[in-house]
Protein backbone atom coordinates (compact mmCIF):
# COMPACT_ATOMS: atom_id res chain seq x y z
CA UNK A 1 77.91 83.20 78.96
CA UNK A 2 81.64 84.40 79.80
CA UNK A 3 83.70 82.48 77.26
CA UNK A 4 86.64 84.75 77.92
CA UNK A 5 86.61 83.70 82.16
CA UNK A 6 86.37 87.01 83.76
CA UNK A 7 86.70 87.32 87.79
CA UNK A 8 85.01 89.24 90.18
CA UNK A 9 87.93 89.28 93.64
CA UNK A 10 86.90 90.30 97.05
CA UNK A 11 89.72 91.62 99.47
CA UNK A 12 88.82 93.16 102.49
CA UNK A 13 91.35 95.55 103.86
CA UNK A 14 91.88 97.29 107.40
CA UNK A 15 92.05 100.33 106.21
CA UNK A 16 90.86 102.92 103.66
CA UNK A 17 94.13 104.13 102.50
CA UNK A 18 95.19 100.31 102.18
CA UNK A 19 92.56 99.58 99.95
CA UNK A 20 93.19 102.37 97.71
CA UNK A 21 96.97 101.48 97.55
CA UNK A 22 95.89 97.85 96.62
CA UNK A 23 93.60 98.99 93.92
CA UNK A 24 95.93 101.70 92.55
CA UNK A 25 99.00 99.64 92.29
CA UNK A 26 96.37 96.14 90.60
CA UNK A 27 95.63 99.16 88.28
CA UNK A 28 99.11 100.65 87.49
CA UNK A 29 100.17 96.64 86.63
CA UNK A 30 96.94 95.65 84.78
CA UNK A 31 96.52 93.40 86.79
CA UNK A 32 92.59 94.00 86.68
CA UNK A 33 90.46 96.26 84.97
CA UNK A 34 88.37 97.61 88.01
CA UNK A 35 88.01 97.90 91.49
CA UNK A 36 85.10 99.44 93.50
CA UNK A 37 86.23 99.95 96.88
CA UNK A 38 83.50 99.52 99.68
CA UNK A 39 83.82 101.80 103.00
CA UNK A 40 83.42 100.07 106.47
CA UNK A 41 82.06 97.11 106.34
CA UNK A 42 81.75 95.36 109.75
CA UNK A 43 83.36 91.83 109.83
CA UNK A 44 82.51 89.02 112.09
CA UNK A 45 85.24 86.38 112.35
CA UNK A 46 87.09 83.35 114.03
CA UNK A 47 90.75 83.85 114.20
CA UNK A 48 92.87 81.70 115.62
CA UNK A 49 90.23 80.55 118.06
CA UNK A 50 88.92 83.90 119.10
CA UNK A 51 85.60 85.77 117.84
CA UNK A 52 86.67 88.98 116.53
CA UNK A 53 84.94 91.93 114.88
CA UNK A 54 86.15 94.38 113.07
CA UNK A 55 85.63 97.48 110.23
CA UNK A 56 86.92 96.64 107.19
CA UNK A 57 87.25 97.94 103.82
CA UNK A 58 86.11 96.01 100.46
CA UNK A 59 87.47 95.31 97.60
CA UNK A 60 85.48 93.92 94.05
CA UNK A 61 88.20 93.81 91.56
CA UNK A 62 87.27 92.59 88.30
CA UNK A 63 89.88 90.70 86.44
CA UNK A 64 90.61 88.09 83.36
CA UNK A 65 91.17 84.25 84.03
CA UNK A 66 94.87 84.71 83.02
CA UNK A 67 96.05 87.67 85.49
CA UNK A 68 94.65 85.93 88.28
CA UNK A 69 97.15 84.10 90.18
CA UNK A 70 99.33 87.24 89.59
CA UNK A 71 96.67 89.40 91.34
CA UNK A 72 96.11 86.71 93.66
CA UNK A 73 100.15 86.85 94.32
CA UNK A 74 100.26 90.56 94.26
CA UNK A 75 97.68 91.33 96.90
CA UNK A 76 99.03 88.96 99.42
CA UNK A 77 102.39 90.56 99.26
CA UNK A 78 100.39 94.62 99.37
CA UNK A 79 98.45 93.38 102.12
CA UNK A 80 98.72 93.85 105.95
CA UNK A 81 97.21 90.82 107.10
CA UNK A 82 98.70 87.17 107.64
CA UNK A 83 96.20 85.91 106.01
CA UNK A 84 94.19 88.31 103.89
CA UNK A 85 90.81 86.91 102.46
CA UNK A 86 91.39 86.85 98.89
CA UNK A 87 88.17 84.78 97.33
CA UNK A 88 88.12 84.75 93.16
CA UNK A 89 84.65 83.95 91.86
CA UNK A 90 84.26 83.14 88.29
CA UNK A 91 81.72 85.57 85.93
CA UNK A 92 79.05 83.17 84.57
CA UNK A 93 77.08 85.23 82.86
CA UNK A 94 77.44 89.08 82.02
CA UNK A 95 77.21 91.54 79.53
CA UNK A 96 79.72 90.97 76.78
CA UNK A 97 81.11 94.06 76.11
CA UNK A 98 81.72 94.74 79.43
CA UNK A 99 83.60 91.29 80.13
CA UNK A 100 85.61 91.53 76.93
CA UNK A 101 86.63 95.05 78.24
CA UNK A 102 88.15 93.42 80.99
CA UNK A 103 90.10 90.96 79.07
CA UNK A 104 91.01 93.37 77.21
CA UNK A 105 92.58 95.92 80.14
CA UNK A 106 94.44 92.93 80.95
CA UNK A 107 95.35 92.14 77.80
CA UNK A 108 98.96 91.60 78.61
CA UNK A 109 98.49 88.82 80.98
CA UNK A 110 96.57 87.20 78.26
């Protein structure tokens, strides 16, 4: 059970060196305690009507119930897109230590 309300975020980005900005500067804030950054995933999409497909970058960011809507804020205003997919879904179930070390790297949001 995660009684604390950990986070795992996905952000895809266009490129590599935006994803590494948006993880280094959610790092520098504590705004999470982790983010693994996938290379080149390819994305298959409606926008605004039109099929798209693209290569994208991911994001899993691991953050605490309470610094969400402040990395939810902070990543739309890093981010290059209009509309950048920003999806927060809650821990159920993990091992302890490892989601109290998250609560506790973003302790001061706490």
């Amino acid at each position: 059970m995660n009684k604390a309300g950990s986070y795992l975020v996905i952000v895809s980005c266009a490129t590599l060196d935006e994803a590494h900005s948006i993880a280094d500067t959610l790092l520098a804030e504590r705004l999470c305690a982790c983010v693994t950054v996938l290379k080149e995933a390819e994305s298959h999409y409606l926008w605004k009507g039109v099929r798209e497909r693209s290569r994208e970058n991911l994001l899993f960011i691991k953050t605490s119930r309470n610094a969400l809507p402040l990395l939810i804020e902070r990543v739309q205003s890093l981010h290059s897109y209009e509309v950048p997919e920003v999806i927060a879904l809650k821990i159920a179930a993990g091992l302890p230590s490892y989601l109290e070390w998250i609560v506790q790297e973003t302790q001061r949001h706490e």
